[in-house]
C-alpha atoms as a PDB file:
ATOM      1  CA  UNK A   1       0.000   0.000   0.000  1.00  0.00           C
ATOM      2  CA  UNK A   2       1.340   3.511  -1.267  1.00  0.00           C
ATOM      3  CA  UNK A   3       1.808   6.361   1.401  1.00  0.00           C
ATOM      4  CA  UNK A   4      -0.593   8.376  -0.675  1.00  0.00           C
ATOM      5  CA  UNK A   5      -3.066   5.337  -0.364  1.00  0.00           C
ATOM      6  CA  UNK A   6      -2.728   5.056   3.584  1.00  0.00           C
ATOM      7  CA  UNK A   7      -3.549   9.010   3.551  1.00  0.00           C
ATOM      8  CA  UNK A   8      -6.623   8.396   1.651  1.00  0.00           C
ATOM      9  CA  UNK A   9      -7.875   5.767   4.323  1.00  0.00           C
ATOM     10  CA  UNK A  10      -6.911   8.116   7.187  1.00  0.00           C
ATOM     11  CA  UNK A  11      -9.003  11.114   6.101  1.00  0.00           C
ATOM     12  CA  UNK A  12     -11.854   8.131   5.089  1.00  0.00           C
ATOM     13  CA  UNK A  13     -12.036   7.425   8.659  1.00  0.00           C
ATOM     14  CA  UNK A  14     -12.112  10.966  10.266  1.00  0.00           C
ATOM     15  CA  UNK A  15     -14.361  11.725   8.356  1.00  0.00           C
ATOM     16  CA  UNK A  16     -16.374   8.549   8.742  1.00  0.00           C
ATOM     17  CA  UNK A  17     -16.192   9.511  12.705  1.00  0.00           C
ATOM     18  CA  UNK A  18     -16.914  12.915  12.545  1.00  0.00           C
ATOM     19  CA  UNK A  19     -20.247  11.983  10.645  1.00  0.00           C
ATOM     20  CA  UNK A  20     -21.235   9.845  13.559  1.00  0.00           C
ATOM     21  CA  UNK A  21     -20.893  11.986  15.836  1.00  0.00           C
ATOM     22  CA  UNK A  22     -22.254  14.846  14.467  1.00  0.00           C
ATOM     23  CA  UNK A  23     -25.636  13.385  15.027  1.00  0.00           C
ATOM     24  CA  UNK A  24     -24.830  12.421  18.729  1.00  0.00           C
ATOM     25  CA  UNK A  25     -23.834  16.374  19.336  1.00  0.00           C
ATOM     26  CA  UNK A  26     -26.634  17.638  18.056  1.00  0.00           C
ATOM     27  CA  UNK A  27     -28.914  15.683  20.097  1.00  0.00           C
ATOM     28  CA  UNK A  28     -26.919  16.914  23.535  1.00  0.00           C
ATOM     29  CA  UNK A  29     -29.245  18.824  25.871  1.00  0.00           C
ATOM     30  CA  UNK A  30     -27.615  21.990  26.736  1.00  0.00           C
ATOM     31  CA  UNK A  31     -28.419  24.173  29.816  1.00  0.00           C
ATOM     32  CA  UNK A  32     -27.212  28.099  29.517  1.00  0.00           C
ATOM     33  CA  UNK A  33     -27.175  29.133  32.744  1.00  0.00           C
ATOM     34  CA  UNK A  34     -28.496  32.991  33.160  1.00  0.00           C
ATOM     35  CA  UNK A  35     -27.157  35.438  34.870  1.00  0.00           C
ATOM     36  CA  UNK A  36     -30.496  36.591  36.697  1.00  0.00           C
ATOM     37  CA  UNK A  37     -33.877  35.669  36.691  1.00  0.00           C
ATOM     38  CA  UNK A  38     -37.778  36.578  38.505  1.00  0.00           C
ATOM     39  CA  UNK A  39     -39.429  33.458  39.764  1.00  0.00           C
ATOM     40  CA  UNK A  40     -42.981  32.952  40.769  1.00  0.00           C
ATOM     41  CA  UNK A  41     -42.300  30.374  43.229  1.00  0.00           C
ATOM     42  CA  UNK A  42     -42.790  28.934  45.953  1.00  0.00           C
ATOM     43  CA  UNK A  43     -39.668  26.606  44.249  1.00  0.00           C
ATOM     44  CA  UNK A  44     -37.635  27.504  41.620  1.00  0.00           C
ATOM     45  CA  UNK A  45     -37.216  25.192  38.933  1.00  0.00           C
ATOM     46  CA  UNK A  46     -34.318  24.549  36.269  1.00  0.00           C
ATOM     47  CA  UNK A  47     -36.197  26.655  33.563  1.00  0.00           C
ATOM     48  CA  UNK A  48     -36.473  29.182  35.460  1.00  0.00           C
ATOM     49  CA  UNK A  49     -33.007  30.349  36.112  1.00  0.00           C
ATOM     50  CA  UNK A  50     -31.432  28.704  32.730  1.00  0.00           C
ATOM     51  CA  UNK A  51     -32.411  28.558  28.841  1.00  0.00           C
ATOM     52  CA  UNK A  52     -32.582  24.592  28.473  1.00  0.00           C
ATOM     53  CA  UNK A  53     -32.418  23.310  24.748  1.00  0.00           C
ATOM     54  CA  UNK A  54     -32.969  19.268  23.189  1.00  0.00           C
ATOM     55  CA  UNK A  55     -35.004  16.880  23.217  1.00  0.00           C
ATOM     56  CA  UNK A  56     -35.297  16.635  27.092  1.00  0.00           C
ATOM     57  CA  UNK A  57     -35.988  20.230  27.505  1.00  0.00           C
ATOM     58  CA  UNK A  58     -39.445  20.226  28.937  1.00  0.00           C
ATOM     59  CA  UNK A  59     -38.221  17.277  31.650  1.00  0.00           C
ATOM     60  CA  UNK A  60     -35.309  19.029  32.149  1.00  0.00           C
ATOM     61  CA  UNK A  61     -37.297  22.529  32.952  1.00  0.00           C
ATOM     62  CA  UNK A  62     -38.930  20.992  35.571  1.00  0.00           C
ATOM     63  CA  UNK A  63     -36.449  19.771  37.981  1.00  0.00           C
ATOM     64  CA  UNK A  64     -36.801  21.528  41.180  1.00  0.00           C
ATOM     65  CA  UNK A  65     -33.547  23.654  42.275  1.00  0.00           C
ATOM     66  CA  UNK A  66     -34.182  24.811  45.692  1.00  0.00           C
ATOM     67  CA  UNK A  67     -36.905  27.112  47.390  1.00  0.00           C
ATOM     68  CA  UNK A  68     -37.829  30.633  46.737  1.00  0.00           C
ATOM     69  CA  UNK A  69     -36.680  33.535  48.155  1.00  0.00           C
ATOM     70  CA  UNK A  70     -39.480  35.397  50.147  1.00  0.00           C
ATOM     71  CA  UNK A  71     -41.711  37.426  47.850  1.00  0.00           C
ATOM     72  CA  UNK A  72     -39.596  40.327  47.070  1.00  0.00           C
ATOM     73  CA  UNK A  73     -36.367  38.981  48.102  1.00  0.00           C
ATOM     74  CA  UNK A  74     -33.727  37.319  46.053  1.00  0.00           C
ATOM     75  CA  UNK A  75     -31.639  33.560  46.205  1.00  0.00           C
ATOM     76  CA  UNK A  76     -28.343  33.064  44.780  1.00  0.00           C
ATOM     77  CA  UNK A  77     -27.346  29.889  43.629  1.00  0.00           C
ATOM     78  CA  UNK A  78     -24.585  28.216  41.474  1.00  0.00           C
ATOM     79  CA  UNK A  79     -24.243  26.486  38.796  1.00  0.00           C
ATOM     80  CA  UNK A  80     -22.870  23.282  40.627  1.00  0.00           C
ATOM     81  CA  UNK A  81     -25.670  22.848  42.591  1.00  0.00           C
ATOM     82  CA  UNK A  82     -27.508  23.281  39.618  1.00  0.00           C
ATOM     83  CA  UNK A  83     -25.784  20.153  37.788  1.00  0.00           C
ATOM     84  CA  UNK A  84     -26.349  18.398  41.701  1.00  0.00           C
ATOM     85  CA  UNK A  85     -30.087  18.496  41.506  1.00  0.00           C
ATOM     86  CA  UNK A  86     -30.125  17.537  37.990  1.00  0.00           C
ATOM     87  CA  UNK A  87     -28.088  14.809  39.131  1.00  0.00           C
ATOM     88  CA  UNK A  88     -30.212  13.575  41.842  1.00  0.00           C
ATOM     89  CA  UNK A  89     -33.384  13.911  39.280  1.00  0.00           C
ATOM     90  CA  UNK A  90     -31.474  10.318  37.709  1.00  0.00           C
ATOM     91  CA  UNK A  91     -30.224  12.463  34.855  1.00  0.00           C
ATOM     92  CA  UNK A  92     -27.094  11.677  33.380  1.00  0.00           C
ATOM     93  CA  UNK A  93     -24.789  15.037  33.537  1.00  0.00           C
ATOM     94  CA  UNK A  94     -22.058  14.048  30.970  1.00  0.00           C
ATOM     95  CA  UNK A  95     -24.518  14.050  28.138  1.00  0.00           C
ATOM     96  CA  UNK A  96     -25.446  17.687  29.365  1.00  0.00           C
ATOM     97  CA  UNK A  97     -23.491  20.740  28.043  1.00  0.00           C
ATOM     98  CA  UNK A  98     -23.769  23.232  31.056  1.00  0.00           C
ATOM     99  CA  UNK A  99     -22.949  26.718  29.617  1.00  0.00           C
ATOM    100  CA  UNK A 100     -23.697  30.118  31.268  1.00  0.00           C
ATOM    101  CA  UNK A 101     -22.975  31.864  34.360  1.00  0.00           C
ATOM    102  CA  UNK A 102     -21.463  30.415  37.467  1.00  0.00           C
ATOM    103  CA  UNK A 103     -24.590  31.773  39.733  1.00  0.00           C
ATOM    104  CA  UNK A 104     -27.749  32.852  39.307  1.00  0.00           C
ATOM    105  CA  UNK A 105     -29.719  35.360  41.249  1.00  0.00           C
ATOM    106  CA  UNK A 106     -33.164  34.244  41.437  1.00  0.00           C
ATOM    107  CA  UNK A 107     -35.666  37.464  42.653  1.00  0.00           C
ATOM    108  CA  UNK A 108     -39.430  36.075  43.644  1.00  0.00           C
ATOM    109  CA  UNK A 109     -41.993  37.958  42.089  1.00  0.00           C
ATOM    110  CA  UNK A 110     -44.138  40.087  44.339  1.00  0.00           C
ATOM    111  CA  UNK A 111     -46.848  41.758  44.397  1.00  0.00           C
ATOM    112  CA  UNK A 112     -46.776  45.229  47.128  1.00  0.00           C
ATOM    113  CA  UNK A 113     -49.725  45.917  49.583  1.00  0.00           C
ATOM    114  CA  UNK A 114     -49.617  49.450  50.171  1.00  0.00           C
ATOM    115  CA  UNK A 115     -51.921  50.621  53.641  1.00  0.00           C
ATOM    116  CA  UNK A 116     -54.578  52.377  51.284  1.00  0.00           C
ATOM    117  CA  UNK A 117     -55.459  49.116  49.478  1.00  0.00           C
ATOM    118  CA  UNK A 118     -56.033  47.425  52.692  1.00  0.00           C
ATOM    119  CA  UNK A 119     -57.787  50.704  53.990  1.00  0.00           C
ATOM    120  CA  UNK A 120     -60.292  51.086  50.870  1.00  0.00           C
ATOM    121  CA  UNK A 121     -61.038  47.591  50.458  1.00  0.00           C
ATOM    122  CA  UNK A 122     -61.788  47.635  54.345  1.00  0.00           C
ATOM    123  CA  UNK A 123     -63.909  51.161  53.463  1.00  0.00           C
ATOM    124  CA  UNK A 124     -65.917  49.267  50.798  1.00  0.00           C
ATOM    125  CA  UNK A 125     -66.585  46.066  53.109  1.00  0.00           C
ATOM    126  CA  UNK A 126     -68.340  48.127  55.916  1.00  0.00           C
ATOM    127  CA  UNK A 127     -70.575  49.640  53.095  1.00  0.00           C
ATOM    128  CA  UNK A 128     -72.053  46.577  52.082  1.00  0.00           C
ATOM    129  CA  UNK A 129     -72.126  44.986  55.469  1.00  0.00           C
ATOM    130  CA  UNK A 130     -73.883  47.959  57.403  1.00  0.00           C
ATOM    131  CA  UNK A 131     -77.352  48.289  57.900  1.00  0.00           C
ATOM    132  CA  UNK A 132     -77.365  51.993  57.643  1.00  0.00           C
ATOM    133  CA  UNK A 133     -77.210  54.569  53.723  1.00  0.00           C
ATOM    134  CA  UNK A 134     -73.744  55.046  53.208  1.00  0.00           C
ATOM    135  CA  UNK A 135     -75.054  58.800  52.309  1.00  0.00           C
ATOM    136  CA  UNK A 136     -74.736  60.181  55.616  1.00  0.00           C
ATOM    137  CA  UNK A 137     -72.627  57.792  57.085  1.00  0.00           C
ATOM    138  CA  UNK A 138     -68.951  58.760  57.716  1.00  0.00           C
ATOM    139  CA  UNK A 139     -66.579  55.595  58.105  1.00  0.00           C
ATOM    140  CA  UNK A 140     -62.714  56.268  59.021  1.00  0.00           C
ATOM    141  CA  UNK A 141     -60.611  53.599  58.609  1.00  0.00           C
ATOM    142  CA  UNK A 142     -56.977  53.459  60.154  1.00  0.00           C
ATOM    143  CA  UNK A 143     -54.469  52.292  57.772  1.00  0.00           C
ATOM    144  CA  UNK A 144     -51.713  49.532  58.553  1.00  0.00           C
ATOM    145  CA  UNK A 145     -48.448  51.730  59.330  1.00  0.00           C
ATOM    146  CA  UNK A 146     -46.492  49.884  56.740  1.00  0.00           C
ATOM    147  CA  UNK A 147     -46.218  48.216  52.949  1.00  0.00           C
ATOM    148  CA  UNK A 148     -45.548  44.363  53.012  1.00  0.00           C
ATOM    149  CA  UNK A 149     -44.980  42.181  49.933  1.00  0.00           C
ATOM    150  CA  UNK A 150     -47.168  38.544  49.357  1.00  0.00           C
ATOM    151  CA  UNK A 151     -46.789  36.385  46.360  1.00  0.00           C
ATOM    152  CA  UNK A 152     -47.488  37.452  42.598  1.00  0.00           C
ATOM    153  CA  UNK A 153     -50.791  35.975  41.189  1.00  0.00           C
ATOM    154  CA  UNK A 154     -54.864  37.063  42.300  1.00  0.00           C
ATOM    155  CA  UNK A 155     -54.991  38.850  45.487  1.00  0.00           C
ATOM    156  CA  UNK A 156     -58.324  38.746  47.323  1.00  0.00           C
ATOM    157  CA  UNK A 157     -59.022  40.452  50.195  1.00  0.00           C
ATOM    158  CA  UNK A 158     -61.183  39.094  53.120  1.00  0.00           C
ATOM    159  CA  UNK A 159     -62.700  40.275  56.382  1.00  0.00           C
ATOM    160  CA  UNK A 160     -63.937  39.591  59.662  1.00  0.00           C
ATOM    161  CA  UNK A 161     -65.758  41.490  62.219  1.00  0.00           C
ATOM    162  CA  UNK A 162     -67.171  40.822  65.567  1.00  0.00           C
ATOM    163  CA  UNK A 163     -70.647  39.544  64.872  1.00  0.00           C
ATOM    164  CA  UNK A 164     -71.950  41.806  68.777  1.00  0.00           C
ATOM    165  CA  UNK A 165     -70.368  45.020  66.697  1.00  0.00           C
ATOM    166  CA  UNK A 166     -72.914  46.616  65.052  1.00  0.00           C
ATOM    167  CA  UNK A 167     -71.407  48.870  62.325  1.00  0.00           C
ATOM    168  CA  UNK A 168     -71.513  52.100  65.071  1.00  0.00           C
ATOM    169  CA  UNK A 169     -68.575  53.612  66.562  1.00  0.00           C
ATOM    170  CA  UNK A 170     -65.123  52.196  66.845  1.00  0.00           C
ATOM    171  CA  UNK A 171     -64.571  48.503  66.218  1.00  0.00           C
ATOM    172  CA  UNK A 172     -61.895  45.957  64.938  1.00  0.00           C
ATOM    173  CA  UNK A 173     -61.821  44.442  61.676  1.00  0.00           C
ATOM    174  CA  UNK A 174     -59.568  41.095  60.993  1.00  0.00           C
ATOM    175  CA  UNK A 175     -59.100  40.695  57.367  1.00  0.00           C
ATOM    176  CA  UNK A 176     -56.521  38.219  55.629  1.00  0.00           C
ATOM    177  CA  UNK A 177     -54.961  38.220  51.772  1.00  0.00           C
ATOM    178  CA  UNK A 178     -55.130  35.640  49.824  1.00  0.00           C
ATOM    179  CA  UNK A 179     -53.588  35.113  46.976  1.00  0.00           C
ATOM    180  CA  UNK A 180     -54.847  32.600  44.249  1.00  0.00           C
ATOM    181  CA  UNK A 181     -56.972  31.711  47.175  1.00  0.00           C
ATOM    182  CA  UNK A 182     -54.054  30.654  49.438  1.00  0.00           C
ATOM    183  CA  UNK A 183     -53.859  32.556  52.586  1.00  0.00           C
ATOM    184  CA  UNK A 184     -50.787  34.582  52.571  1.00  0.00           C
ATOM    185  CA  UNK A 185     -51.028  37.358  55.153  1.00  0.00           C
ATOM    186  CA  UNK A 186     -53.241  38.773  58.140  1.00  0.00           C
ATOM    187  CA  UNK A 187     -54.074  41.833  58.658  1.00  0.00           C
ATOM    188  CA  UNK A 188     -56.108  43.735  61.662  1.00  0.00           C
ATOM    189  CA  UNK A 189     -57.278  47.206  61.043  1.00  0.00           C
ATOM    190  CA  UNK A 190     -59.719  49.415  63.065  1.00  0.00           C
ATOM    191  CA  UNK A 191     -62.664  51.434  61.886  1.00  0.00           C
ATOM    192  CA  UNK A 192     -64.526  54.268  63.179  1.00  0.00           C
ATOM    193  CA  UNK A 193     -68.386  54.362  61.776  1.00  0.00           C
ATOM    194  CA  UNK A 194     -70.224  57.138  62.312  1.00  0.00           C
ATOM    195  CA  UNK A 195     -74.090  57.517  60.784  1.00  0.00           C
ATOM    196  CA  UNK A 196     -76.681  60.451  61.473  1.00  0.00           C
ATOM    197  CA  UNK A 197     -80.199  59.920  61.673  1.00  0.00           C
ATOM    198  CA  UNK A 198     -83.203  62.948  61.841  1.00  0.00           C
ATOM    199  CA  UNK A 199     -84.586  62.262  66.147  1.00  0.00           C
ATOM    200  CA  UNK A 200     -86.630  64.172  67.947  1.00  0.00           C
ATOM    201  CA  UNK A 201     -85.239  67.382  70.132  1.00  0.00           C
ATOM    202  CA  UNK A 202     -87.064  69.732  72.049  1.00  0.00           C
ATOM    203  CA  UNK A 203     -87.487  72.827  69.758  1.00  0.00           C
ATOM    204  CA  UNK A 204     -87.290  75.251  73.160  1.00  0.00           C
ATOM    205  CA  UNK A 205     -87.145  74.554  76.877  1.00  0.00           C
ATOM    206  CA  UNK A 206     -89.825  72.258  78.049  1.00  0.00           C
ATOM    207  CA  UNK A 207     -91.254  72.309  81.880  1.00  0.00           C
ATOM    208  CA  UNK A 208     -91.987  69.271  83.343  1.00  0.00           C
ATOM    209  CA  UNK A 209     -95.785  68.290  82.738  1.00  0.00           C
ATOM    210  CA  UNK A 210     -95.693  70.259  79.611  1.00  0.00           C
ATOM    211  CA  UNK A 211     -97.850  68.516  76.698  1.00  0.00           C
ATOM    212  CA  UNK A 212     -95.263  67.895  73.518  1.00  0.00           C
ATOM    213  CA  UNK A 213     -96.818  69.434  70.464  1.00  0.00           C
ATOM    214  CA  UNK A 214     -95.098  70.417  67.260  1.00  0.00           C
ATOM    215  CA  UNK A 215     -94.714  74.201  68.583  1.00  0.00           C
ATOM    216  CA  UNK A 216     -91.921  72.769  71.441  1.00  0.00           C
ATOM    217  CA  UNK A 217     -90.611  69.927  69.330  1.00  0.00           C
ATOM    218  CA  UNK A 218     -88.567  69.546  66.102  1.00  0.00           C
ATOM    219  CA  UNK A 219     -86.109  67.061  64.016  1.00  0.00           C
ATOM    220  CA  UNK A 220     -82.568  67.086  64.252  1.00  0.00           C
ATOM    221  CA  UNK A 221     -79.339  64.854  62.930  1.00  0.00           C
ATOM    222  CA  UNK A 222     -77.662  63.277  65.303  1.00  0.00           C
ATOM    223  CA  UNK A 223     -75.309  60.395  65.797  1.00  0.00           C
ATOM    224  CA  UNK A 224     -76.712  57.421  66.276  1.00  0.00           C
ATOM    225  CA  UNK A 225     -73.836  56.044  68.402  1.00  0.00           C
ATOM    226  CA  UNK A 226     -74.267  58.822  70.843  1.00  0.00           C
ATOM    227  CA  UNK A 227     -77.836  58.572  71.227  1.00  0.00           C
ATOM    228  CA  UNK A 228     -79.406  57.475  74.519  1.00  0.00           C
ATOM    229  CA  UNK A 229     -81.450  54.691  74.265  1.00  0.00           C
ATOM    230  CA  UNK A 230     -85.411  54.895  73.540  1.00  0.00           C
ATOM    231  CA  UNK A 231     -84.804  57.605  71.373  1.00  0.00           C
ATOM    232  CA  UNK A 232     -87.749  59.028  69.226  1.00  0.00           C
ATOM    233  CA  UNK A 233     -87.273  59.536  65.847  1.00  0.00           C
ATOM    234  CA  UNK A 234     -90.824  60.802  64.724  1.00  0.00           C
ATOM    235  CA  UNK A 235     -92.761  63.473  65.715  1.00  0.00           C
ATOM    236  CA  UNK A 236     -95.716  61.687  65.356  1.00  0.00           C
ATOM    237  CA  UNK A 237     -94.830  59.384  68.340  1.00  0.00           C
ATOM    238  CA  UNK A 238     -94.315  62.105  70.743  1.00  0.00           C
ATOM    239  CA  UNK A 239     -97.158  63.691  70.699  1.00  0.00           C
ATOM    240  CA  UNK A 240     -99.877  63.526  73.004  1.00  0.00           C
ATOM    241  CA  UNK A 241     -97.101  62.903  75.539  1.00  0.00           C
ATOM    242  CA  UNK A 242     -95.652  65.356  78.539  1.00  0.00           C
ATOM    243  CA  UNK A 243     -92.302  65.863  79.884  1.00  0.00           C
ATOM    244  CA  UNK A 244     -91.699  63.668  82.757  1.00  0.00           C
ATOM    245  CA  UNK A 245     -89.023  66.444  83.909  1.00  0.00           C
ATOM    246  CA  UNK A 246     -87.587  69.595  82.728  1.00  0.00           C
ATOM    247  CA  UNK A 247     -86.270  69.496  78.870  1.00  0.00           C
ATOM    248  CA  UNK A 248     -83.527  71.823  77.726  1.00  0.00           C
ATOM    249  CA  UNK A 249     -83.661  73.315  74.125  1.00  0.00           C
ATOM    250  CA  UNK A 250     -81.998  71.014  72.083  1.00  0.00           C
ATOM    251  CA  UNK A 251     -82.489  67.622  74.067  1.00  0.00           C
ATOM    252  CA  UNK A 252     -82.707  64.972  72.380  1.00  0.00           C
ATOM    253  CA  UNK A 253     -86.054  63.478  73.830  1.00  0.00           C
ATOM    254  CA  UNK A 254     -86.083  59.422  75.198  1.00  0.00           C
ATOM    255  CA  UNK A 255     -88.666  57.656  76.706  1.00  0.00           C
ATOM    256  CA  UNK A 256     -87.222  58.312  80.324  1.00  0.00           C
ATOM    257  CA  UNK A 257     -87.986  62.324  79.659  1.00  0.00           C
ATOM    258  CA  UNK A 258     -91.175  62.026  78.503  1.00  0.00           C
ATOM    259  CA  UNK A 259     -94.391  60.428  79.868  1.00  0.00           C
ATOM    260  CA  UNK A 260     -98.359  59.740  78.876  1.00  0.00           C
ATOM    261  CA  UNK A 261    -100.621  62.029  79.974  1.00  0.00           C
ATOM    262  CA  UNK A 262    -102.132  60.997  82.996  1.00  0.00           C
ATOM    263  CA  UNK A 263    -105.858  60.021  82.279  1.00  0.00           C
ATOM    264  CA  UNK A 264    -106.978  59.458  85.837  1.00  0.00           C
ATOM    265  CA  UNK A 265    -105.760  60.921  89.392  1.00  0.00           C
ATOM    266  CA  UNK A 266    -105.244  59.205  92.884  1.00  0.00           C
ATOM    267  CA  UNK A 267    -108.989  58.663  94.239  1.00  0.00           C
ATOM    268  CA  UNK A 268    -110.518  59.691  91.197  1.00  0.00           C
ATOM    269  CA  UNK A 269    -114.242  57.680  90.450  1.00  0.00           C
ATOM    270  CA  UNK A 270    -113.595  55.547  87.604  1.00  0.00           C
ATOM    271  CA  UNK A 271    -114.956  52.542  85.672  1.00  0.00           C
ATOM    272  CA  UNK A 272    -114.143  49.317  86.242  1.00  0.00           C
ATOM    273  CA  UNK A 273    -114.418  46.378  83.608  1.00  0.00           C
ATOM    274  CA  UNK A 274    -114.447  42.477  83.705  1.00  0.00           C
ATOM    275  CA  UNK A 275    -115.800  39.859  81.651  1.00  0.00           C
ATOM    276  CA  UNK A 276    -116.923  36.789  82.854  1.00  0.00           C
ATOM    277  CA  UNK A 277    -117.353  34.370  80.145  1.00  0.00           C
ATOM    278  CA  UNK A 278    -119.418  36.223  77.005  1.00  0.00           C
ATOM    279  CA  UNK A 279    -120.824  38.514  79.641  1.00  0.00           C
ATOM    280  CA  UNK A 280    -119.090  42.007  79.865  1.00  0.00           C
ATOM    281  CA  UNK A 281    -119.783  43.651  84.121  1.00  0.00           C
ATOM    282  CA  UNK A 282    -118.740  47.103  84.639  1.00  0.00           C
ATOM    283  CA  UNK A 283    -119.062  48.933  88.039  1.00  0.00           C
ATOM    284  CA  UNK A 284    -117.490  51.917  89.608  1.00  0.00           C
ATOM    285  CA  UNK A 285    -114.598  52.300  91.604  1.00  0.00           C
ATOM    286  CA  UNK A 286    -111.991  54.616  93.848  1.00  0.00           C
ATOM    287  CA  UNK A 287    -108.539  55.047  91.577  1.00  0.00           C
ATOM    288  CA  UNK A 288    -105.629  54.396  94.335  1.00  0.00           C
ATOM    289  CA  UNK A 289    -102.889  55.386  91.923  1.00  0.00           C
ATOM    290  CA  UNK A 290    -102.411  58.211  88.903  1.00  0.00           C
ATOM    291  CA  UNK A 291    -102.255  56.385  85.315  1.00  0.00           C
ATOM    292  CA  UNK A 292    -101.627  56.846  81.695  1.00  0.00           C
ATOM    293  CA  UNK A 293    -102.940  54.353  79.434  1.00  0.00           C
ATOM    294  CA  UNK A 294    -101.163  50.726  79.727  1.00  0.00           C
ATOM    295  CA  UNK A 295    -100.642  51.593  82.954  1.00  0.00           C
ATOM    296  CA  UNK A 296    -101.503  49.297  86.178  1.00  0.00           C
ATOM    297  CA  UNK A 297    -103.950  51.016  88.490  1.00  0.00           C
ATOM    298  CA  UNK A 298    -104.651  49.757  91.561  1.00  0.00           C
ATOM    299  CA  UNK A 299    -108.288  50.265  92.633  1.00  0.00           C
ATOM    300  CA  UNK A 300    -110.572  49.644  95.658  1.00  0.00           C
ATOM    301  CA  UNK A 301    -114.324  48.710  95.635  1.00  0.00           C
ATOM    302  CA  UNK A 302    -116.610  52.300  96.775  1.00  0.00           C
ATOM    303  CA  UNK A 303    -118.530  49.962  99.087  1.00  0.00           C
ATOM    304  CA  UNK A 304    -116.590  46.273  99.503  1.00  0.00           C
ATOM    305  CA  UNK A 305    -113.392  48.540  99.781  1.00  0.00           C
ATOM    306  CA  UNK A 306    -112.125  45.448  98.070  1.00  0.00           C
ATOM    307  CA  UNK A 307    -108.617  46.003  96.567  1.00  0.00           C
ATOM    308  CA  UNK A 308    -107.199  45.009  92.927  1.00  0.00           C
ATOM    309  CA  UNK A 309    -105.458  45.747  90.132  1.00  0.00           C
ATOM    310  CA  UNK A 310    -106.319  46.520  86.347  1.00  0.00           C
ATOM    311  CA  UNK A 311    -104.978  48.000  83.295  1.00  0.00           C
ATOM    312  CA  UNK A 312    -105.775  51.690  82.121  1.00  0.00           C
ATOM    313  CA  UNK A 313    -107.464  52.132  78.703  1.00  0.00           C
ATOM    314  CA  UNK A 314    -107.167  54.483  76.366  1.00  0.00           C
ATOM    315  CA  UNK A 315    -110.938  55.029  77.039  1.00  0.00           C
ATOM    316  CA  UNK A 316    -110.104  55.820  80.520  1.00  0.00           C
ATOM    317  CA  UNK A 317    -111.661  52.651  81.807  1.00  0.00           C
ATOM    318  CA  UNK A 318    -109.750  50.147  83.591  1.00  0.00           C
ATOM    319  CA  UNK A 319    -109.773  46.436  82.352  1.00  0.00           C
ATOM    320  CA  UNK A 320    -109.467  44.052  85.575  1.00  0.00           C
ATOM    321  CA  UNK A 321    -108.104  40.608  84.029  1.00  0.00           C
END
């Protein structure tokens, strides 16, 4: 065989060899790692902190590398522990071509509560769950002091309040933030609700025994959370009634101010009634005690002098059970 021949067979062969394995290098997987990269977590996977190309791409994308960073925050890792978890996945390394960086930093993606999110939301909660018109109803709401980060995806905001509270005055409101429907932070925030409502006031000083018409009596706002209890608030149910003491102008009038008018006196004559089975008796008697209608009244018989009790009404006779 001529030198010129064994040439011939040499370059045959390379060339033989570099055609099969051409082929083979092509088909290599090979992972570039990046410099940086956002992550969604709560892991981070290969794919997301390198660009992965081959046919094993998609499996290889989905090896998990480590945890994420807190929303916000940032993980560095290298590139060798990288290969290591790729490793432990049962993937061969040497038919991987790592490329890239040395480390990655891996930020979390976040999304920022800011205190006037959580205050509005919190604004708009009370006006759907209170029973009064938002119209005249003043609702402060005291924002957190601070911004805090939770995970990037749907954020929902949800609350709960004492179920005794009842939307007047100051009260506590425990809400918590989910995100994707996943709890990720709780919040408590305090509210101040204030609503006004027209009640009844005395339009001038009132003496005590003084009949309440609409000359001495008028509507005013007030707040309802400041209001005594038994409260009027129309004029139509005061009248006919009398101050039980002395009224300033401006008074907002209860039910411990203001009285009945007294229909019968202590030892007034009055009518009695009873029935006794379909048949109605009626008979006169000595009033021990003053009434107003509803009132007990304690009688006594004008001959028997035979006490009891009956209830004053609004006819002025008194109905003995």
């Amino acid at each position: 065989m001529t030198k010129a021949r064994c040439i011939e067979i040499r370059i045959a062969l390379v060339l033989l060899c570099a055609a099969l394995l051409t082929p083979l290098a092509l088909a290599q997987d090979t992972i570039t790692v990046k410099d940086s990269a956002y992550v969604k977590g709560p892991k981070i996977l290969l794919g997301d902190v390198a660009d992965i190309t081959g046919d094993n791409a998609e499996e290889l994308a989905l090896v998990e590398v480590a945890p994420a960073a807190l929303p916000g925050s940032v993980k560095r890792i290298d590139a060798a522990l990288l290969m290591m978890r790729v490793k432990n996945a049962g993937i061969e390394v040497d038919t991987l071509d790592f490329k890239g960086h040395r480390r990655v930093s891996a930020k979390t993606l976040h999304l920022e509560i800011t205190p006037g999110m959580l205050a509005e939301n919190l604004r708009q909660f009370i006006e759907v769950e209170m029973p009064w018109d938002p119209t005249p109803t003043q609702i402060e709401v005291v924002p957190p002091s601070q911004t805090f980060a939770v995970p990037d995806g749907e954020v929902e905001f949800r609350w709960k309040v004492n179920p005794r509270y009842t939307y007047l005055g100051a009260g506590s409101f425990r809400g918590e933030v989910l995100v994707d429907g996943k709890a990720a932070r709780s919040v408590l925030l305090k509210a101040n609700v204030q609503t006004y409502a027209d009640v009844v006031v005395a339009a001038d000083s009132v003496a005590r025994g003084e009949p309440l018409t609409a000359r001495n009596t008028r509507l005013d706002k007030r707040e309802l959370s400041r209001l005594d209890e038994g409260a009027f608030f129309s004029l139509r149910d005061i009248q006919g009634n009398v101050a039980r003491t002395s009224i300033p102008r401006g008074q907002v009038l209860t039910t411990r101010k203001v009285t009945p008018p007294q229909l019968i006196k202590r030892n007034q004559i009055i009518t009695v009634e009873t029935r006794v089975g379909s048949l109605v008796i009626r008979a006169q008697a000595r009033a021990l005690s003053k009434g107003a209608v509803g009132d007990p009244v304690q009688c006594s018989g004008l001959n028997s002098k035979e006490r009891f009790t009956g209830i004053l009404r609004k006819d002025g006779v008194v109905v003995v059970p």
